[in-house]
N, C-alpha and C. Protein backbone atom coordinates (compact mmCIF):
# COMPACT_ATOMS: atom_id res chain seq x y z
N UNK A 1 3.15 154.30 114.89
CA UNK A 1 3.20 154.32 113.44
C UNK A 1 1.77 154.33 112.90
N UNK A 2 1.45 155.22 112.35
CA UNK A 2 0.36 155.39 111.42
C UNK A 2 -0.11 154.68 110.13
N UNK A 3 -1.30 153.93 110.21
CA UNK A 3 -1.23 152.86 109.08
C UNK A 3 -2.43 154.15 108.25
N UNK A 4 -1.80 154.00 106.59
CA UNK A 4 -2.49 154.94 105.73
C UNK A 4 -3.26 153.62 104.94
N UNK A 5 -4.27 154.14 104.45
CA UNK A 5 -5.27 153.49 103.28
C UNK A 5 -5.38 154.68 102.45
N UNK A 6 -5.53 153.82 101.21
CA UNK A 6 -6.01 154.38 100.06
C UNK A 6 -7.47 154.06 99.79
N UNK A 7 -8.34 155.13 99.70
CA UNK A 7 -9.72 154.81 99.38
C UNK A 7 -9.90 155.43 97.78
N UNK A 8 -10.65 154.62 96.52
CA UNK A 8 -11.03 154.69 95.45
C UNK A 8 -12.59 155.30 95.88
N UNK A 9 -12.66 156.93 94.87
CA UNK A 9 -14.07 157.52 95.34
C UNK A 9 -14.42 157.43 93.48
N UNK A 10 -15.31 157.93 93.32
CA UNK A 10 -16.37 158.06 92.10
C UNK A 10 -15.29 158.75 91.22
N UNK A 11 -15.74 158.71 89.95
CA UNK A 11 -14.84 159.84 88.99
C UNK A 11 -13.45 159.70 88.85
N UNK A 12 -13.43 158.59 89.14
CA UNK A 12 -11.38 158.24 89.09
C UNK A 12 -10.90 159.21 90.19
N UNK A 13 -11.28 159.59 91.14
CA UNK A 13 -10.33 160.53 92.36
C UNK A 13 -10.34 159.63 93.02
N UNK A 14 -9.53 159.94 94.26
CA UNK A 14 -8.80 158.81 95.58
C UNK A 14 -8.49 159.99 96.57
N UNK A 15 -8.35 159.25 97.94
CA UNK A 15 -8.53 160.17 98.53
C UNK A 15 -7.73 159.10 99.67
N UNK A 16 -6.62 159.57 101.12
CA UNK A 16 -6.08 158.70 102.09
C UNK A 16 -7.03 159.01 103.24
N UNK A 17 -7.23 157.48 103.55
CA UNK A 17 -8.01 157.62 105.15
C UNK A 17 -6.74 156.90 106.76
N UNK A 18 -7.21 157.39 107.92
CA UNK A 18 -6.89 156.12 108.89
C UNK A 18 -7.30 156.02 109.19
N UNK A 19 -7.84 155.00 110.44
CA UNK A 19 -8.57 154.57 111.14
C UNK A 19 -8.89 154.83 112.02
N UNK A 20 -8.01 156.02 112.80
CA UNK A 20 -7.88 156.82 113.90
C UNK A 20 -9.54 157.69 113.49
N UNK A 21 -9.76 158.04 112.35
CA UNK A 21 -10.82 159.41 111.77
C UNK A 21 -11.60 158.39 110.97
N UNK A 22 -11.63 157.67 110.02
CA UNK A 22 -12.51 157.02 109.05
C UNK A 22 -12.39 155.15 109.66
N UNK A 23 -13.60 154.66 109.16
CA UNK A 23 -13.88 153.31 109.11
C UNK A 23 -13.06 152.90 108.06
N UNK A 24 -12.11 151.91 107.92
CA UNK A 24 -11.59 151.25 107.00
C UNK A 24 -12.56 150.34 106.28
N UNK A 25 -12.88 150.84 105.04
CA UNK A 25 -13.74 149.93 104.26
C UNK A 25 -13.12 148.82 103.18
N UNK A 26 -13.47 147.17 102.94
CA UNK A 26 -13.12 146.26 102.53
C UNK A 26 -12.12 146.59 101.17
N UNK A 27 -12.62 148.01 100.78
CA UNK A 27 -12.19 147.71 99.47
C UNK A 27 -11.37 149.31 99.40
N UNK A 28 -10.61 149.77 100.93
CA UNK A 28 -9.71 150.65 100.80
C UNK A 28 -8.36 149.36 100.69
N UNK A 29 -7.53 150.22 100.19
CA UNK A 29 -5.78 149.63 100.27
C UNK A 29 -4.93 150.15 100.79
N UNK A 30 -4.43 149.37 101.28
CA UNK A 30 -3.20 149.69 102.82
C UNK A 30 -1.97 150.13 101.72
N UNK A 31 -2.19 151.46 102.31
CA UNK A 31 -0.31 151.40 101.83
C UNK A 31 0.43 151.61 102.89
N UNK A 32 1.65 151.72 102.39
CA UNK A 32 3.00 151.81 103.07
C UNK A 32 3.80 153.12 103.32
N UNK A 33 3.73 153.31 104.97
CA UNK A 33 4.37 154.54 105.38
C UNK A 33 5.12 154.87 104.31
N UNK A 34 6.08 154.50 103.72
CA UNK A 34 7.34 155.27 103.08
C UNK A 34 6.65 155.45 101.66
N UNK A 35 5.67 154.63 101.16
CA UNK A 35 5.15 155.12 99.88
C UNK A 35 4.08 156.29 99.92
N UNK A 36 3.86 156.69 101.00
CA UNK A 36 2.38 157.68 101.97
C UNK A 36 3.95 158.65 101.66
N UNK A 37 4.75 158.65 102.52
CA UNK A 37 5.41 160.17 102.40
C UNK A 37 6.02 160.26 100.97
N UNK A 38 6.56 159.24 100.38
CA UNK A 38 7.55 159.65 98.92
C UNK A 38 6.16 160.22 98.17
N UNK A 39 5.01 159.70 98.21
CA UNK A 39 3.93 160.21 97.33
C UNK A 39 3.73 161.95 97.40
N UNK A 40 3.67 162.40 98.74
CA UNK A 40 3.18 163.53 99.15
C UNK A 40 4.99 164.39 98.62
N UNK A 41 6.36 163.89 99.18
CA UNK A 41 7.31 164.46 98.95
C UNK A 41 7.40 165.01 97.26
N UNK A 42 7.06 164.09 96.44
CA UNK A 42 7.08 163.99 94.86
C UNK A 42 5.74 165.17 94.89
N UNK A 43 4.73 164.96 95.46
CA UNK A 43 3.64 166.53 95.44
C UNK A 43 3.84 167.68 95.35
N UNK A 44 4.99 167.50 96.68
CA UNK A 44 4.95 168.60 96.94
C UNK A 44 5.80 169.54 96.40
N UNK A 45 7.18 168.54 95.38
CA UNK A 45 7.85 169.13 94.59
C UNK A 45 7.05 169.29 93.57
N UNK A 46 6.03 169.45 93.25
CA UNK A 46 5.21 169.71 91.28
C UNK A 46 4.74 168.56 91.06
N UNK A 47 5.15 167.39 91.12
CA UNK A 47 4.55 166.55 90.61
C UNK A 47 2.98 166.10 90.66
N UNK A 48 2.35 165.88 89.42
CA UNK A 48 0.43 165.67 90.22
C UNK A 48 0.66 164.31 89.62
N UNK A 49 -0.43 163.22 90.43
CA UNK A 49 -0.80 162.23 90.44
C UNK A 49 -2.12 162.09 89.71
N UNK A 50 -2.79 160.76 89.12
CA UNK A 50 -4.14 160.72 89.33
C UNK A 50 -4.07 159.17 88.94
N UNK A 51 -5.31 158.77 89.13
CA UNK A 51 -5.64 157.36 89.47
C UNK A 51 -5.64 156.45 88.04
N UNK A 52 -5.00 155.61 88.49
CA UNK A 52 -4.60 154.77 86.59
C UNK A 52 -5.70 154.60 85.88
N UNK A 53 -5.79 153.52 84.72
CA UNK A 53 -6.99 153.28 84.17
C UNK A 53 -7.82 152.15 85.45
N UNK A 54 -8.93 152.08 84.79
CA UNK A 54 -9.22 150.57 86.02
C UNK A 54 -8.57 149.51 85.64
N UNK A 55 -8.24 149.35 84.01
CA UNK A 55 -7.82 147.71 84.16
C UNK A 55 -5.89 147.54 84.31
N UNK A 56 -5.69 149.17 84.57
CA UNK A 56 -3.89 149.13 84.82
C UNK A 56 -3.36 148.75 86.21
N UNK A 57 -5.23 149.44 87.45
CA UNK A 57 -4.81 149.39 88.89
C UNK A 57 -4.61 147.96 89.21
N UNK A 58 -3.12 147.92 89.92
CA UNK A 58 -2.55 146.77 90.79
C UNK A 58 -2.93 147.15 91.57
N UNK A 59 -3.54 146.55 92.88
CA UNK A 59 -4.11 146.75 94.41
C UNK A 59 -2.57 146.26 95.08
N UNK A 60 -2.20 145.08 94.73
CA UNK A 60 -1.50 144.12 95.00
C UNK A 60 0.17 145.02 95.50
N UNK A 61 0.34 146.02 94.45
CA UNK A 61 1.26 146.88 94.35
C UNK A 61 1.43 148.14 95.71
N UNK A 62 0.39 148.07 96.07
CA UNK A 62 0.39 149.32 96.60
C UNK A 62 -0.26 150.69 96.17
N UNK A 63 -0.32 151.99 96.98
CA UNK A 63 0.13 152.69 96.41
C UNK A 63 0.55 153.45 94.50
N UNK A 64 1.79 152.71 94.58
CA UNK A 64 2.19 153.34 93.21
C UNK A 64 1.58 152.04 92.02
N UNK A 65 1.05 151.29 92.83
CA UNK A 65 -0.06 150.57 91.76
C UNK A 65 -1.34 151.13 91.20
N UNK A 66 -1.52 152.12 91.60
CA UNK A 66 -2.69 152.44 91.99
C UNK A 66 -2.71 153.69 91.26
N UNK A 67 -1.61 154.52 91.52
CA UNK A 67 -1.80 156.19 91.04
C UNK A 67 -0.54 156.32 89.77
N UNK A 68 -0.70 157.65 89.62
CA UNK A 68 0.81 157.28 88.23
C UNK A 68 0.71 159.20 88.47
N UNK A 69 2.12 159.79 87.98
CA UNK A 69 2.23 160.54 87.45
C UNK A 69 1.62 161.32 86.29
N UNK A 70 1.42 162.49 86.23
CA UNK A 70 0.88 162.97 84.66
C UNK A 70 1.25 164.59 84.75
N UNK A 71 1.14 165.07 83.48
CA UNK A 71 1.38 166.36 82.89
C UNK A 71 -0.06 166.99 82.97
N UNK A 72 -0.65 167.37 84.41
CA UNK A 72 -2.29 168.19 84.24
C UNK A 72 -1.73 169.35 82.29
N UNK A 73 -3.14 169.17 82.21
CA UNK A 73 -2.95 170.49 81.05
C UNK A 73 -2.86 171.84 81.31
N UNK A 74 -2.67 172.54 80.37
CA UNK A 74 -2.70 174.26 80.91
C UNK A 74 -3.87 174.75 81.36
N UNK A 75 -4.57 175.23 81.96
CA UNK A 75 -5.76 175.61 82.25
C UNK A 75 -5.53 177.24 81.42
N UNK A 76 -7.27 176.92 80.37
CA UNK A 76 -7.18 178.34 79.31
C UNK A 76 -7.61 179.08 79.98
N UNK A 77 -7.61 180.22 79.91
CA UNK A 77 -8.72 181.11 80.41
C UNK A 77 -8.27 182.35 79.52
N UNK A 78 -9.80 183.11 79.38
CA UNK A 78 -9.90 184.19 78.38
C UNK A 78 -9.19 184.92 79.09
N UNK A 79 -8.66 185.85 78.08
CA UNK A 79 -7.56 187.02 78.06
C UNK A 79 -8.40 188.19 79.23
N UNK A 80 -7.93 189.02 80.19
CA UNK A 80 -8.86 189.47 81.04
C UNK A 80 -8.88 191.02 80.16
N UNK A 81 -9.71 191.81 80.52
CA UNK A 81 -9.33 193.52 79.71
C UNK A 81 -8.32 194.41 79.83
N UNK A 82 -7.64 194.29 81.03
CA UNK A 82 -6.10 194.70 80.89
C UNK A 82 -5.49 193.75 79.61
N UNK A 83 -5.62 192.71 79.72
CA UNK A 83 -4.58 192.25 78.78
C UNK A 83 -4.95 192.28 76.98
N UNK A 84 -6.19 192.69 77.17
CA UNK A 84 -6.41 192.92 75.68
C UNK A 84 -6.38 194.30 75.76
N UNK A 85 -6.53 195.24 76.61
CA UNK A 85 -6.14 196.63 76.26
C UNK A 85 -4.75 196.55 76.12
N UNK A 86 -3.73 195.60 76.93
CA UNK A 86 -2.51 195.78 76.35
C UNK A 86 -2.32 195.61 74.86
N UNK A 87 -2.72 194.60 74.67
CA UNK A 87 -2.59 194.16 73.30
C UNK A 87 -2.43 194.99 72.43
N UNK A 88 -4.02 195.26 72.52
CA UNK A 88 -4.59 197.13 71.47
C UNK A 88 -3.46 197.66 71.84
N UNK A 89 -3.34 198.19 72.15
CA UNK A 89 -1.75 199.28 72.37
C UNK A 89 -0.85 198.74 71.79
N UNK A 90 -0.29 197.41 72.40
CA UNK A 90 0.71 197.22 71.43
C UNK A 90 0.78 197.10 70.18
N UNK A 91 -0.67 197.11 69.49
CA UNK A 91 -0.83 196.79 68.07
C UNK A 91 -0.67 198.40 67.60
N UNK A 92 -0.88 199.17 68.43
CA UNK A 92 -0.62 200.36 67.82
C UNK A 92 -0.05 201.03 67.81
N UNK A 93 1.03 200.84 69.04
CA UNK A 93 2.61 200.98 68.60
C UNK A 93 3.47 200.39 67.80
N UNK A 94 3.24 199.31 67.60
CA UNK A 94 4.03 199.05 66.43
C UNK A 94 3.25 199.72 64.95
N UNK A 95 2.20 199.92 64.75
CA UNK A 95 1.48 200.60 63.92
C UNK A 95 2.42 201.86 63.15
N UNK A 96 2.43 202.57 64.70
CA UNK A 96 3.13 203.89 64.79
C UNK A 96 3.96 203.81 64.44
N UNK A 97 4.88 202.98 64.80
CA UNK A 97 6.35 202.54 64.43
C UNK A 97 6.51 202.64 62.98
N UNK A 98 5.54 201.39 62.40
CA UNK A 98 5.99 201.26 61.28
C UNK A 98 6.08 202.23 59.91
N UNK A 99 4.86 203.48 60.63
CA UNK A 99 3.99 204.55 60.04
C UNK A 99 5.65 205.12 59.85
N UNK A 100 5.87 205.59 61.04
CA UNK A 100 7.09 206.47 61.17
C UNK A 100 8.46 205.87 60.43
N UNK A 101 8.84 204.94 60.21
CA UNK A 101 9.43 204.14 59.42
C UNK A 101 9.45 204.39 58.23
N UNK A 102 7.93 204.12 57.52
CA UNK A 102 7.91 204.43 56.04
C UNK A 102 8.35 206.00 55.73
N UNK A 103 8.16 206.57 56.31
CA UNK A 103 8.01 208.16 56.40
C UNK A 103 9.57 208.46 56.29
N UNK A 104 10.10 208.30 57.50
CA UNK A 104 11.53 208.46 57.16
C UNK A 104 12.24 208.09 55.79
N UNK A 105 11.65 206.33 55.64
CA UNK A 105 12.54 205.70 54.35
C UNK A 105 11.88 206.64 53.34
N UNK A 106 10.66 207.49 53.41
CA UNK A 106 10.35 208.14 51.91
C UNK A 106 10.83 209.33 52.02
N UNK A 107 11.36 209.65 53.25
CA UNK A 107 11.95 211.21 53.35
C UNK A 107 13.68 211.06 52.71
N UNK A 108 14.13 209.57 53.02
CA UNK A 108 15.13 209.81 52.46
C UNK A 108 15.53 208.98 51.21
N UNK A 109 14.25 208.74 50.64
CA UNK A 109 14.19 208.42 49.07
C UNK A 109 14.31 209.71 48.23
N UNK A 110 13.28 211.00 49.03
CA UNK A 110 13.21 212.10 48.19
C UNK A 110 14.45 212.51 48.16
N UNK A 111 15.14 213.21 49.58
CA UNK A 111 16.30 213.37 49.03
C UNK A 111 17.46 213.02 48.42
N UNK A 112 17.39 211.74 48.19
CA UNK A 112 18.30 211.21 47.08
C UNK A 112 17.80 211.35 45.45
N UNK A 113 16.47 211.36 45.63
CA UNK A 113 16.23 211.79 44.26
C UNK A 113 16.54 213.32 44.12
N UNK A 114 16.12 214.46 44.78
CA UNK A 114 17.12 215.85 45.10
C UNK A 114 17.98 215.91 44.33
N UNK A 115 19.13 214.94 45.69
CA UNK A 115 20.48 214.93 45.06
C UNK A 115 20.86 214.84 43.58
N UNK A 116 20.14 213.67 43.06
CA UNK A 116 20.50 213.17 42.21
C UNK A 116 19.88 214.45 40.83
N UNK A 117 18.65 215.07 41.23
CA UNK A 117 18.46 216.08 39.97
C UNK A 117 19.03 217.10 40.26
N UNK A 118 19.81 217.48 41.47
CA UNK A 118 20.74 218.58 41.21
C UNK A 118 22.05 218.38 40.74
N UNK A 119 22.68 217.46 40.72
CA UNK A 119 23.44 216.70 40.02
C UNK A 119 23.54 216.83 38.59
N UNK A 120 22.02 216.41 37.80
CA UNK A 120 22.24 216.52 37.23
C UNK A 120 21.82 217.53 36.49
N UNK A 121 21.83 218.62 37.39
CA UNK A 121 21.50 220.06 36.86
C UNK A 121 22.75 220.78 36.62
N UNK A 122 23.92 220.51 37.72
CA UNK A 122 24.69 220.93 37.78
C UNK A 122 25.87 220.26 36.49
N UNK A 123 25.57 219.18 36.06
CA UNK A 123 26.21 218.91 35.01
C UNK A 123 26.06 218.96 33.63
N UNK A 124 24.70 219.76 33.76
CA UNK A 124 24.11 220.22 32.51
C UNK A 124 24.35 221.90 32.52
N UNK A 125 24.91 222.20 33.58
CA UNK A 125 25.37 223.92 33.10
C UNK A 125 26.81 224.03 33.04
N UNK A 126 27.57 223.15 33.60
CA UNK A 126 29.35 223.09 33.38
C UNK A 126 29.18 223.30 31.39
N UNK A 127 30.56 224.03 31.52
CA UNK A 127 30.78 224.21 29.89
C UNK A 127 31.27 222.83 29.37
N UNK A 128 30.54 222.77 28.03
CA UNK A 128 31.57 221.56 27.87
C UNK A 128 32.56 221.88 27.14
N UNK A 129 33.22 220.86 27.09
CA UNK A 129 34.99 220.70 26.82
C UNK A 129 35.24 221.53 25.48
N UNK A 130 36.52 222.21 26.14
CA UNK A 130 37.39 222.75 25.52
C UNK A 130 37.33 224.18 24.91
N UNK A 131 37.07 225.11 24.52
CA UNK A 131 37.45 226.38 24.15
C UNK A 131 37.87 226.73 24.62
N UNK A 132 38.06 227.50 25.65
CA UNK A 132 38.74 228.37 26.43
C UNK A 132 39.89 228.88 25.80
């Protein structure tokens, strides 16, 4: 059976040693086989760890005294030139789109106005009522 330590390094990171490879130093913490694998199992499904505040770490606890769960943030990174040449494009297809859009709706504004003055052309040459 493999005894794991937890060693506290600079910068709030941690890091596991044994003794088989590293010197156990006074102020690593022994954890516990089954909290050594549930830690790495919970890893390795997504979950990230990082090291509590200093005045939250229980030594006493173990392990999960020691580290906690968290939501890392998104890592930003600038848009690369494919993806802003996509962009451009897409800004100018819909451009196009909309170009072509108006065009139609004014093509078929005119011809309703058309309609509507032949209409009323055609009801300005009917005879009006009655002689015949």
């Amino acid at each position: 059976m493999t005894k794991y330590y937890l060693r506290l390094l600079e910068n709030a990171e941690f890091c596991f040693v044994v003794p088989e490879l590293y010197t156990i130093l006074p102020t690593d913490i022994a954890v516990k086989e089954e909290d050594y694998e549930r830690f790495y199992e919970q890893q390795s499904s997504g979950k990230s760890f990082h090291l509590k505040e200093k005045e939250k770490i229980d030594t006493e606890q173990g392990l999960f005294g020691c580290v906690e769960e968290y939501d890392p943030a998104p890592i930003q990174t600038e848009p690369s030139r494919v993806e802003l040449l996509e962009g451009a494009l897409l800004q100018q297809q819909l451009a196009t789109a909309e170009a072509i859009e108006k065009q139609e709706t004014d093509k078929v504004e005119q011809q309703l106005a058309q309609a509507e003055m032949f209409e009323t052309i055609l009801q300005m040459l009917e005879p009006q009522g009655g002689g015949e």
